[in-house]
C-alpha atoms as a PDB file:
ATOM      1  CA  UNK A   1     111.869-119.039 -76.886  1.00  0.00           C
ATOM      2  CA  UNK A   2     114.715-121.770 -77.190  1.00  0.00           C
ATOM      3  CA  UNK A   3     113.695-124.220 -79.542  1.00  0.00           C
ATOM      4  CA  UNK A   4     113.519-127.577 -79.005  1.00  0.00           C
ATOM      5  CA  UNK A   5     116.804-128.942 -80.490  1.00  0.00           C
ATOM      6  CA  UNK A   6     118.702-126.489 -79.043  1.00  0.00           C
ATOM      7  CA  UNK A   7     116.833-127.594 -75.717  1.00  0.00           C
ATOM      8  CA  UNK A   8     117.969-130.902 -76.073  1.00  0.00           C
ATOM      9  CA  UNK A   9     121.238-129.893 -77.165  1.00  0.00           C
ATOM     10  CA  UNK A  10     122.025-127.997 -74.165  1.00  0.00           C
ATOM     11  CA  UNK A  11     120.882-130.268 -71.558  1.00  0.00           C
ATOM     12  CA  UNK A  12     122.813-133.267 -73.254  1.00  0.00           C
ATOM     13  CA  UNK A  13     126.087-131.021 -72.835  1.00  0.00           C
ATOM     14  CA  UNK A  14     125.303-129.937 -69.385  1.00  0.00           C
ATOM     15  CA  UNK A  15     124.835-133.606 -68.725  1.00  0.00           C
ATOM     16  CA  UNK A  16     128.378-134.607 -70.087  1.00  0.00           C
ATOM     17  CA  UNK A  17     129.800-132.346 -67.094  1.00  0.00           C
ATOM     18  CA  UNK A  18     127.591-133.416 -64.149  1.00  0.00           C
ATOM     19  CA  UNK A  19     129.911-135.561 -61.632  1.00  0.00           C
ATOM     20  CA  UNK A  20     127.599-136.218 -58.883  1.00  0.00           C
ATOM     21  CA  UNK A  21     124.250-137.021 -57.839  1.00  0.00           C
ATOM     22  CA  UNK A  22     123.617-133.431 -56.770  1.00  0.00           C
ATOM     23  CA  UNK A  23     125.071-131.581 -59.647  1.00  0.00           C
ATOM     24  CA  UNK A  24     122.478-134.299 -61.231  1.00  0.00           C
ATOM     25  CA  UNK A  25     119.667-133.444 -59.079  1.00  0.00           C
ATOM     26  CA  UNK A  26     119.917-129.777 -59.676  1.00  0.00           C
ATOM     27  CA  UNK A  27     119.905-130.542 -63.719  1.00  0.00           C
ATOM     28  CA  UNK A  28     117.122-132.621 -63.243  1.00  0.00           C
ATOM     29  CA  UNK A  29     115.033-129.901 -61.678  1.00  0.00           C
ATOM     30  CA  UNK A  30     115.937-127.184 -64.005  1.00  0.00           C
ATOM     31  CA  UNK A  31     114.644-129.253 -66.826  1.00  0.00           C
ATOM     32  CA  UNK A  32     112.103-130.732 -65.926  1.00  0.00           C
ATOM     33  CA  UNK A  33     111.024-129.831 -62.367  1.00  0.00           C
ATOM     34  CA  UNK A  34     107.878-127.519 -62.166  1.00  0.00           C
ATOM     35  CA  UNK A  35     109.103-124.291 -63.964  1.00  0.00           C
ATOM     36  CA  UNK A  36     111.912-126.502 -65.421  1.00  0.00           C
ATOM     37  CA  UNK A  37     112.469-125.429 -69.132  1.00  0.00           C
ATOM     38  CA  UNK A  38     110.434-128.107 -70.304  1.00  0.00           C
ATOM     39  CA  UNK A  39     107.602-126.989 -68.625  1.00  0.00           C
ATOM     40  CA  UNK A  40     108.184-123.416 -69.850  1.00  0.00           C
ATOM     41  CA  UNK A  41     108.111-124.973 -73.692  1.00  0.00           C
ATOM     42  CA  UNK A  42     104.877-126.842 -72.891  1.00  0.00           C
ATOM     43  CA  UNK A  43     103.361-123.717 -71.608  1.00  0.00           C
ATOM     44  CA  UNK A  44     104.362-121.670 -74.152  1.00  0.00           C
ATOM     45  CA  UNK A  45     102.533-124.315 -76.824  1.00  0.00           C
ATOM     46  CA  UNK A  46      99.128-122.108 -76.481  1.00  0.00           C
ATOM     47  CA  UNK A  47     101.025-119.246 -78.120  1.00  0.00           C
ATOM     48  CA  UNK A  48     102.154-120.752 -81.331  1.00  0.00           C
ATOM     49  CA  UNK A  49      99.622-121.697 -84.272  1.00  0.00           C
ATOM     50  CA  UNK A  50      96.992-123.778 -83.832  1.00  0.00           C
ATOM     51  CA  UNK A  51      98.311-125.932 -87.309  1.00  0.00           C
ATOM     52  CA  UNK A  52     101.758-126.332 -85.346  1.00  0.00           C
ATOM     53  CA  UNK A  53     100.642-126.873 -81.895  1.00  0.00           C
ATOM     54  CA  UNK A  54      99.850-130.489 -81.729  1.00  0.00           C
ATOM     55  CA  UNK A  55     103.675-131.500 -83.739  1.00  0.00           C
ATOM     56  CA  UNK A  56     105.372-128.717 -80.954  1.00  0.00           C
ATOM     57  CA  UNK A  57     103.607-130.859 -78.297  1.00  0.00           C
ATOM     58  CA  UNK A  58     104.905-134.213 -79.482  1.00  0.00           C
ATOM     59  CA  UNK A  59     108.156-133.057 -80.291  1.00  0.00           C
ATOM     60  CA  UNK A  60     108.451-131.712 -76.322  1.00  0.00           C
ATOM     61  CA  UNK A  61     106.958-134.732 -75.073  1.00  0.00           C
ATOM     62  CA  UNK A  62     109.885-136.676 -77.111  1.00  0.00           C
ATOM     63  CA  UNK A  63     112.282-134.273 -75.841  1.00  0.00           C
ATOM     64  CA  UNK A  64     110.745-134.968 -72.742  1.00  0.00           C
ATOM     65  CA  UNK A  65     111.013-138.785 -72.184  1.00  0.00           C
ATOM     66  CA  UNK A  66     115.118-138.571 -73.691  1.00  0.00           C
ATOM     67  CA  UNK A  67     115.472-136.484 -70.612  1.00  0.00           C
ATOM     68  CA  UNK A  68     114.387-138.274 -68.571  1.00  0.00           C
ATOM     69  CA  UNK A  69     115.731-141.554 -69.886  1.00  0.00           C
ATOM     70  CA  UNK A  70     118.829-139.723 -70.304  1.00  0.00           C
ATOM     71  CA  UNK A  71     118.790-138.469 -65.980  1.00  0.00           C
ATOM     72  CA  UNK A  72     118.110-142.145 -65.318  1.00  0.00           C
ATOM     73  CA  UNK A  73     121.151-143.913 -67.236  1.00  0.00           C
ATOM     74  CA  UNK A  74     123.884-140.964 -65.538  1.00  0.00           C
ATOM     75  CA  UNK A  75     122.254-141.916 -62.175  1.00  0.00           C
ATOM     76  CA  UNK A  76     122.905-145.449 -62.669  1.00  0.00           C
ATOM     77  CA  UNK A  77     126.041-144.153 -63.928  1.00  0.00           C
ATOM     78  CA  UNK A  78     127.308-142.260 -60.972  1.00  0.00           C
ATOM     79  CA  UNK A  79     125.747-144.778 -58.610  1.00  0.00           C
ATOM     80  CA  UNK A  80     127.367-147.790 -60.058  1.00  0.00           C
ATOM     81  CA  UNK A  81     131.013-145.125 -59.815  1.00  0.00           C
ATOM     82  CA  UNK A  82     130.573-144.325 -56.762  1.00  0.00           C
ATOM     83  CA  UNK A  83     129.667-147.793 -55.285  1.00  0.00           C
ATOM     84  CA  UNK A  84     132.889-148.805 -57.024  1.00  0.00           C
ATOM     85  CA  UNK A  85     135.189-146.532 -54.884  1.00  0.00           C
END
C-alpha cells in the first residue's frame, strides 16, 4: 500500500506534466474517480489498527481535498491558457 505522502507526492508531479483538459480529466479519475487511488486508501483503512484508523482517515481526507483543490486551480489554469490563444 502507497502511503499517503508518497500519494500526494506522485499526483502533484503527474500534475506538473498535464497540458490539457483531458490529460487532466484522466488524472482526475485515476485519483479520485471510483477505484481512483484515493478510494483504494480509504478502503484499505478497515485493515490497519483500530488506534491508527481514525488519523489514516483524516490524513486521506486532507490528501483528499488538496487534490481536488489542486485539479480545480490547473483547470482554471489551462482554461484561462487556452482561452488566451
Amino acid at each position: 500500500m502507497t502511503s499517503s505522502k508518497e500519494l500526494l507526492h506522485q499526483f502533484t508531479e503527474q500534475l506538473h506534466k498535464v497540458s490539457s483538459l483531458e490529460s487532466l480529466s484522466l488524472l482526475e479519475t485515476e485519483y479520485l474517480g471510483r477505484n481512483g487511488h484515493i478510494n483504494e486508501a480509504l478502503k484499505n483503512i478497515r485493515n490497519v489498527e483500530a488506534t491508527v484508523r481514525k488519523e489514516m482517515g483524516q490524513e486521506i481526507n486532507q490528501i483528499k481535498k488538496s487534490v481536488t483543490t489542486d485539479l480545480l486551480s490547473k483547470k482554471l489554469e489551462l482554461m484561462k491558457e487556452d482561452g488566451s490563444k
